[in-house]
N, C-alpha and C. Protein backbone atom coordinates (compact mmCIF):
# COMPACT_ATOMS: atom_id res chain seq x y z
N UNK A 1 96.17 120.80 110.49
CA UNK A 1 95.33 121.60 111.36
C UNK A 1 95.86 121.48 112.79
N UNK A 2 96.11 122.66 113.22
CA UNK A 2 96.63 122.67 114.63
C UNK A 2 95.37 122.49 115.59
N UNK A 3 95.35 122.16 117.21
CA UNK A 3 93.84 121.78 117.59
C UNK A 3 94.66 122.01 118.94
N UNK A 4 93.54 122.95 119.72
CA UNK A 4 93.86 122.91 121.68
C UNK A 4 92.76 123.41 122.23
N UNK A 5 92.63 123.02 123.30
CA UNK A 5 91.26 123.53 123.99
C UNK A 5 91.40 125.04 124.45
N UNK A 6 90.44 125.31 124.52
CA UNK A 6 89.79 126.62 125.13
C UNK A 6 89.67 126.78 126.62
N UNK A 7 90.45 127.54 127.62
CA UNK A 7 89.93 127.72 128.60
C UNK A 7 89.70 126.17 129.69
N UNK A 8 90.47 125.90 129.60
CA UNK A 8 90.18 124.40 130.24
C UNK A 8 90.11 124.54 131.72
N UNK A 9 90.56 125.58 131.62
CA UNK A 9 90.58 125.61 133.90
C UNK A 9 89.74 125.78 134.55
N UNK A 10 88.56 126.76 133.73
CA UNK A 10 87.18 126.60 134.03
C UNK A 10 86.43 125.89 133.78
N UNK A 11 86.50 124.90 133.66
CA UNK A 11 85.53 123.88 133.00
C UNK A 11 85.56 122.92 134.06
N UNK A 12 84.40 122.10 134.48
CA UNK A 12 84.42 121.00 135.18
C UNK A 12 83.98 119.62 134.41
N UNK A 13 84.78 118.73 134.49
CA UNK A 13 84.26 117.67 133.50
C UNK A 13 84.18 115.95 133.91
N UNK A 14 82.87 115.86 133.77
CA UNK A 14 82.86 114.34 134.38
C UNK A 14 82.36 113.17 133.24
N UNK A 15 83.23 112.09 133.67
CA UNK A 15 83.39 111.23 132.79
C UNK A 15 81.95 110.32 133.06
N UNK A 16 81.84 109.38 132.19
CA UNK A 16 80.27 109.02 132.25
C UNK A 16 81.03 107.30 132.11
N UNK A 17 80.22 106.22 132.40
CA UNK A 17 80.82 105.00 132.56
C UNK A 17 80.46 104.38 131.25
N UNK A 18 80.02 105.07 129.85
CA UNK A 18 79.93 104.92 128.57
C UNK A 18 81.24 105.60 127.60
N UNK A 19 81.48 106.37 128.29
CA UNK A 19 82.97 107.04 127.34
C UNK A 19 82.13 108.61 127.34
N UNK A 20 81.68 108.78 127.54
CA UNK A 20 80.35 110.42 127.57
C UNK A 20 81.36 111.03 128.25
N UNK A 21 81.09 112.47 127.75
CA UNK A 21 81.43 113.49 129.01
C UNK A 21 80.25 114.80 129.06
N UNK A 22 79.96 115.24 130.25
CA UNK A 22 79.36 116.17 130.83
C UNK A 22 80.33 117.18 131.43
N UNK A 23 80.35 118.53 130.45
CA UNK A 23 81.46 119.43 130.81
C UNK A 23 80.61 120.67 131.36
N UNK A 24 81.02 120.96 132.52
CA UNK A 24 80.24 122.27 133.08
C UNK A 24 80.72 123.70 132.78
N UNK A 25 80.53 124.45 132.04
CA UNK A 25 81.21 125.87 132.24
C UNK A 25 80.89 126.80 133.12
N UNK A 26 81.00 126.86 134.02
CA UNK A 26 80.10 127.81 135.38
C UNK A 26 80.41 129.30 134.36
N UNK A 27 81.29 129.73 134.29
CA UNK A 27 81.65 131.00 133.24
C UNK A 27 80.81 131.41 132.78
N UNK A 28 80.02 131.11 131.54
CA UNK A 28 79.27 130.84 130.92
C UNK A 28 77.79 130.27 131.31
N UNK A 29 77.92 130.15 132.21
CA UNK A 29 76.37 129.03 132.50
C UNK A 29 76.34 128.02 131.95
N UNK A 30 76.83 127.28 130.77
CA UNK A 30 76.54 126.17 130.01
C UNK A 30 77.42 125.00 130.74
N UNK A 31 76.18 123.87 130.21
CA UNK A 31 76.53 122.76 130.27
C UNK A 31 76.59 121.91 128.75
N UNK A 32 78.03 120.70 128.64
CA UNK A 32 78.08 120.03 127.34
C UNK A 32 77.67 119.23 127.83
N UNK A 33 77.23 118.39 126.79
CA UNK A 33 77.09 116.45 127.00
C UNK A 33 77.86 116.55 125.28
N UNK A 34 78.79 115.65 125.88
CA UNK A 34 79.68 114.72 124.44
C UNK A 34 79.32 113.50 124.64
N UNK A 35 78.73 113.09 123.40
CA UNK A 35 78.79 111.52 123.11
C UNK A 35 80.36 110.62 123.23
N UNK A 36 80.27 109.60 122.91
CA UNK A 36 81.49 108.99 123.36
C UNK A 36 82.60 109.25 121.69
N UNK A 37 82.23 109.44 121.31
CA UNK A 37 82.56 109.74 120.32
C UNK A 37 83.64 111.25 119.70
N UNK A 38 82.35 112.17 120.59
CA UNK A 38 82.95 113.33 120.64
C UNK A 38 83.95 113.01 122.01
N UNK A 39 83.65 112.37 122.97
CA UNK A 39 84.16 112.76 124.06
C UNK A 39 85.87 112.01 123.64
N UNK A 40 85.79 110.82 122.73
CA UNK A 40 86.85 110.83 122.53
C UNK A 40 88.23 111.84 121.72
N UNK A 41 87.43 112.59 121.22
CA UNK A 41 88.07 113.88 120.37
C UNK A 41 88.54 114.70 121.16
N UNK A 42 87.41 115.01 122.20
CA UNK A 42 87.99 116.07 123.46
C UNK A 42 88.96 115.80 124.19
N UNK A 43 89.14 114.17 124.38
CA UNK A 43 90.09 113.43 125.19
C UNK A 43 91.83 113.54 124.36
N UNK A 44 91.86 113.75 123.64
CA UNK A 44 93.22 114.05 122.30
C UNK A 44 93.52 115.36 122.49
N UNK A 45 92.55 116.02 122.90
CA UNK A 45 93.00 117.53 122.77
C UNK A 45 93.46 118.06 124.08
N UNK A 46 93.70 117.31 125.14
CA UNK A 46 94.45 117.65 126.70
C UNK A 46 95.77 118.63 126.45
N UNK A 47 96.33 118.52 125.06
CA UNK A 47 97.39 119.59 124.98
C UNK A 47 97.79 119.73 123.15
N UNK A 48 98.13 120.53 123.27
CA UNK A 48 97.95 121.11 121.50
C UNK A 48 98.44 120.00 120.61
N UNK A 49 97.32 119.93 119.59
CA UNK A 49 97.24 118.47 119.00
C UNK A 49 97.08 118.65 117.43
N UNK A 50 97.06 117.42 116.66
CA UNK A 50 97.01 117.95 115.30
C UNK A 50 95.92 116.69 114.67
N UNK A 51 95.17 117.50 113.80
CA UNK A 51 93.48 116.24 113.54
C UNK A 51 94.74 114.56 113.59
N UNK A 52 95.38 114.62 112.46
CA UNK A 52 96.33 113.36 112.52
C UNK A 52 96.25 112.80 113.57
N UNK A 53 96.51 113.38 114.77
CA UNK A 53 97.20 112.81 116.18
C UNK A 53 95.71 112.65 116.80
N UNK A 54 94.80 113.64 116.67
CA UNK A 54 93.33 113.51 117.34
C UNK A 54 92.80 112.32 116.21
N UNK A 55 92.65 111.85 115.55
CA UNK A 55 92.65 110.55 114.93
C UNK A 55 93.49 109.50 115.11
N UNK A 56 94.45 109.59 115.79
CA UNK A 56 94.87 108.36 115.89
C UNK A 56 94.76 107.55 117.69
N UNK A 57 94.60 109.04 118.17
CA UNK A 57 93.95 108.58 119.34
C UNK A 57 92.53 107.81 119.49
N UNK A 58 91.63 108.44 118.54
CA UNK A 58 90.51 108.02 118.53
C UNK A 58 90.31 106.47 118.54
N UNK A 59 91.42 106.46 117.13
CA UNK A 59 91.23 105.44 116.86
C UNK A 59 91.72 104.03 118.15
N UNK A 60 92.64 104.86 118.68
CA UNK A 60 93.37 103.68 119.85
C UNK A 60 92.35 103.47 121.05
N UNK A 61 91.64 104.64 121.26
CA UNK A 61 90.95 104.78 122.42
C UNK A 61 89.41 104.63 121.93
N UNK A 62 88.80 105.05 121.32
CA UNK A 62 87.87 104.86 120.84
C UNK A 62 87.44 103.50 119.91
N UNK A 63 87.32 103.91 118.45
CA UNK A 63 87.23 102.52 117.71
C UNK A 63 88.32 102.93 116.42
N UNK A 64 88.82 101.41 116.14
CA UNK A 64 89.89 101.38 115.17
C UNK A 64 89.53 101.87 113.97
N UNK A 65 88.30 101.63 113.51
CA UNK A 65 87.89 102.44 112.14
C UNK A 65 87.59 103.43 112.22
N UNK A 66 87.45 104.58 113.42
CA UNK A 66 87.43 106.09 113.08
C UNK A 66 88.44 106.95 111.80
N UNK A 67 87.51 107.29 111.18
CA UNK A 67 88.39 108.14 109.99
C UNK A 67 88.67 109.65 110.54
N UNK A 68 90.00 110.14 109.52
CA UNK A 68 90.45 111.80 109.61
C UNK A 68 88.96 112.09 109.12
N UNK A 69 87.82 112.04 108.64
CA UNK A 69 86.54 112.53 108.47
C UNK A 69 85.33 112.81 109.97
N UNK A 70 85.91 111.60 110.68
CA UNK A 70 85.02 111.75 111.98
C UNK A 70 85.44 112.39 112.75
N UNK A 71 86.70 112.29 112.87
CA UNK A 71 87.67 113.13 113.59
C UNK A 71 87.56 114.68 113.24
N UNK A 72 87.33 114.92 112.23
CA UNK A 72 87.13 116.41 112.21
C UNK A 72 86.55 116.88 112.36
N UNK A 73 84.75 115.74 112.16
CA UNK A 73 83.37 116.29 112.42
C UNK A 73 83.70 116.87 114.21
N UNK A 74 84.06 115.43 114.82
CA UNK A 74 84.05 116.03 116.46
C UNK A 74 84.93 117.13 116.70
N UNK A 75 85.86 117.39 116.13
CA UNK A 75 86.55 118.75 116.22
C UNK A 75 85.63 120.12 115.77
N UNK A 76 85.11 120.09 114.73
CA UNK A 76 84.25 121.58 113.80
C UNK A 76 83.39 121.34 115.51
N UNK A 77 82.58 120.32 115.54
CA UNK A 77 81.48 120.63 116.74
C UNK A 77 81.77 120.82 118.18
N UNK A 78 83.25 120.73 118.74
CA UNK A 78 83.58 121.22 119.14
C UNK A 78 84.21 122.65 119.34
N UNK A 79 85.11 122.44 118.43
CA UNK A 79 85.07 124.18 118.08
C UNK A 79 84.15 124.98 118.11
N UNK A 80 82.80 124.58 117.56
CA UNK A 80 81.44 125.42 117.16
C UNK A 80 81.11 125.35 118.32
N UNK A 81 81.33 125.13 119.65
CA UNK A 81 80.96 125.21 120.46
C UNK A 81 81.95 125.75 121.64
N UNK A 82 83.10 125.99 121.21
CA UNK A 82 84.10 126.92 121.64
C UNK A 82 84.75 126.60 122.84
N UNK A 83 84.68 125.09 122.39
CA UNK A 83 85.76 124.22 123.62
C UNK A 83 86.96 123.77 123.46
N UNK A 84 86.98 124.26 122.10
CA UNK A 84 88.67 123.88 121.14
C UNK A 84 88.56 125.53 120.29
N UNK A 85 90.10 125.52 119.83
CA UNK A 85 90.17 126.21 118.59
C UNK A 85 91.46 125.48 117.62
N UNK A 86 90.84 126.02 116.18
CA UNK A 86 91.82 124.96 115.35
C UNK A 86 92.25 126.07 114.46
N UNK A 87 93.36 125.79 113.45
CA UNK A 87 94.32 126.54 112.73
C UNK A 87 93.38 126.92 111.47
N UNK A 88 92.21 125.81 111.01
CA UNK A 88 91.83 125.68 109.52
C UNK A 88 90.22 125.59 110.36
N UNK A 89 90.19 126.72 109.00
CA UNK A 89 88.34 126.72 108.76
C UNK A 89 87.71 125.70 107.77
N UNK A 90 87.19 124.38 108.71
CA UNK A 90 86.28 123.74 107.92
C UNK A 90 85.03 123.32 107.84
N UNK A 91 84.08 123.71 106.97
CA UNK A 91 82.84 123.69 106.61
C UNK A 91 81.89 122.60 107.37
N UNK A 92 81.05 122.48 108.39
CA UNK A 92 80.35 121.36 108.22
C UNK A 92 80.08 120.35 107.16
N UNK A 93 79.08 121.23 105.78
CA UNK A 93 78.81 120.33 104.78
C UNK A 93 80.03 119.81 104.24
N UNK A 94 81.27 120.32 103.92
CA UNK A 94 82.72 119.46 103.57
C UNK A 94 82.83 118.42 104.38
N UNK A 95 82.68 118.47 105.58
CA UNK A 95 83.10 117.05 106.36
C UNK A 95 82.24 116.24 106.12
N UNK A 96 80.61 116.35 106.48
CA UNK A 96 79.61 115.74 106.35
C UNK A 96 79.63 115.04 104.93
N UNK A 97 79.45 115.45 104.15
CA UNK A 97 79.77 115.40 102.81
C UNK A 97 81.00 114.24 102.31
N UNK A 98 81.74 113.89 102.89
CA UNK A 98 82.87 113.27 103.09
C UNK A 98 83.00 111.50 104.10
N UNK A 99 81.84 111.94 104.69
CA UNK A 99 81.82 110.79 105.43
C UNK A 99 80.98 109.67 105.11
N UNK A 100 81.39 108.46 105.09
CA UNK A 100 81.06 107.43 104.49
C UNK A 100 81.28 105.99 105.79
N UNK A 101 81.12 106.18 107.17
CA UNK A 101 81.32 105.83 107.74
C UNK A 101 80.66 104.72 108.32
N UNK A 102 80.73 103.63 109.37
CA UNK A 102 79.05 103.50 110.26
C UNK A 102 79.70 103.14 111.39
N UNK A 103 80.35 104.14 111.92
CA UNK A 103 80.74 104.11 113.27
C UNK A 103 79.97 105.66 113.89
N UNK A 104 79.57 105.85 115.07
CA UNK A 104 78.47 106.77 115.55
C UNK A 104 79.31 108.04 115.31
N UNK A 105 78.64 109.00 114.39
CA UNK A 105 79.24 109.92 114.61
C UNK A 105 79.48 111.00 116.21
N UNK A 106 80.31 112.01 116.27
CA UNK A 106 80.18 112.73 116.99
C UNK A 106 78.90 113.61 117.60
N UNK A 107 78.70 113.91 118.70
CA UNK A 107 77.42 114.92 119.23
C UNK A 107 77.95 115.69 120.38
N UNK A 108 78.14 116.95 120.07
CA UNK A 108 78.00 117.73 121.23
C UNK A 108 76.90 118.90 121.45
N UNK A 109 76.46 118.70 122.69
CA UNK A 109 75.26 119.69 122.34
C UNK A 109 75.40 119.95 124.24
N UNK A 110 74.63 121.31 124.17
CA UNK A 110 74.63 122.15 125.02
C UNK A 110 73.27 122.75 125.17
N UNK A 111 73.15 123.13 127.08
CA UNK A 111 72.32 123.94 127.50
C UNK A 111 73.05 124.78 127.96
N UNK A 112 72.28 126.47 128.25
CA UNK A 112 72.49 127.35 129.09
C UNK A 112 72.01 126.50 130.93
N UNK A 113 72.58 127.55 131.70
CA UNK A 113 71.42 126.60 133.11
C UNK A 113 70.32 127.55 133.06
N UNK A 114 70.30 129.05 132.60
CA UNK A 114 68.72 129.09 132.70
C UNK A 114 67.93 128.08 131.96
N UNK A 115 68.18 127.70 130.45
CA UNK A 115 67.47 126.64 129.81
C UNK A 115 67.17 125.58 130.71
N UNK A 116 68.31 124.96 131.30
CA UNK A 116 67.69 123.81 132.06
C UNK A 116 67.14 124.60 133.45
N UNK A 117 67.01 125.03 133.80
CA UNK A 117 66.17 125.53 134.74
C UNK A 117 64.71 125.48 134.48
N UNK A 118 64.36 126.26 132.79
CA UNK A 118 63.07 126.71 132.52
C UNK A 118 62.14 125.09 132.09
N UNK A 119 63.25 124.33 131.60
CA UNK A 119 63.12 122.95 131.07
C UNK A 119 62.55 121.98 132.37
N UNK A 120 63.29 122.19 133.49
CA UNK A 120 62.94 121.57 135.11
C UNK A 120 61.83 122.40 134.97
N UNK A 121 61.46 123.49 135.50
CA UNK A 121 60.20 123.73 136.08
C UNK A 121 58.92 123.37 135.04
N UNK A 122 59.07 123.12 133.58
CA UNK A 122 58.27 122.82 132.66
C UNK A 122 57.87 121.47 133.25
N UNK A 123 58.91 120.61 133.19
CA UNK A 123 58.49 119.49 133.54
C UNK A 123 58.06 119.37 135.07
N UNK A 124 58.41 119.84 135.57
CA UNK A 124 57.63 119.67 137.23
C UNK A 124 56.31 120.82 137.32
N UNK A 125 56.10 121.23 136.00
CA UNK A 125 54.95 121.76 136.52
C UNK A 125 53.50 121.21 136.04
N UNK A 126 53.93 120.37 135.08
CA UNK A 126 53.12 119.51 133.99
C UNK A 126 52.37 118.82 135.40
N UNK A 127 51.14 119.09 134.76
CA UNK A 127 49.40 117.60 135.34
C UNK A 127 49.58 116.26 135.90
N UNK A 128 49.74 116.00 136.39
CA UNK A 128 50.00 114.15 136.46
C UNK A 128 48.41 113.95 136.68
N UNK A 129 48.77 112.47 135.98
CA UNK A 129 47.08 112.07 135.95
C UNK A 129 47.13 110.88 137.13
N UNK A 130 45.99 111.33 137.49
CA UNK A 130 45.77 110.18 138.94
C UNK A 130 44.95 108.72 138.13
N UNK A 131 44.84 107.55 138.55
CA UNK A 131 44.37 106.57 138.01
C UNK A 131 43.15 106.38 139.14
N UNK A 132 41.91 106.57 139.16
CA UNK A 132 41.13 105.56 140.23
C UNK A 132 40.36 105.06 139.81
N UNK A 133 40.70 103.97 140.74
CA UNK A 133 40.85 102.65 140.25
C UNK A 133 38.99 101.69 141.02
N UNK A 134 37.98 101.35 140.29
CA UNK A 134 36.74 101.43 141.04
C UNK A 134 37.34 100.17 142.23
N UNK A 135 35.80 100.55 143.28
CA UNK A 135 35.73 99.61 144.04
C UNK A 135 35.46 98.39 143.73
């Protein structure tokens, strides 16, 4: 499976002091959060890469028991989220299905900024309860 990122010039991406990354797409409006996990997958893919090679990074940079199974999960969820593209179409349930691991899998997940916008004003618009307290 061939593997390279998408559009990388627009993207702003900050590293987190856990191995995380927070990738901004102004383009798009969206924001990622990668677990360290994923973020190590994203970190392999700086220039056209192959799952093999994005696994063996993982494994150097990340943790030594990452399998070609975890490695692909963080690739499909990256891809599915259209921050990579890869040569081979593979199934979530095939990978999932496959993994037998107990090292954390991958997570990438995303907001729009209207979402976090509507998400901020939800929460700042919520009741706070006052406590008083008798004399």
């Amino acid at each position: 499976m061939q593997v390279e990122r998408r559009n990388s010039d627009a993207l702003t991406i900050n590293r987190l002091p856990d191995g995380a990354r927070v990738i901004v797409d102004s383009a798009n409006e969206t924001v990622f959060t990668l677990n360290p996990t994923a973020a190590a997958a994203w970190d392999a893919c700086a220039s056209p890469t192959t799952l093999t090679d994005v696994t063996e990074h993982m494994r150097q940079k990340f943790h030594p028991s990452t399998t070609e199974e975890v490695a692909e999960e963080a690739l499909f969820q990256l891809a599915e989220k259209n921050l990579i593209s890869t040569s081979r179409a593979t199934t979530r349930r095939q990978v999932l299905g496959s993994l037998g691991v107990s090292i954390a899998l991958p997570i990438v997940a995303s907001l729009t900024f209207a979402e976090q916008r509507a998400h901020a004003q939800r929460a700042s618009s919520r009741p706070t309860a006052v406590a008083v307290l008798p004399r």
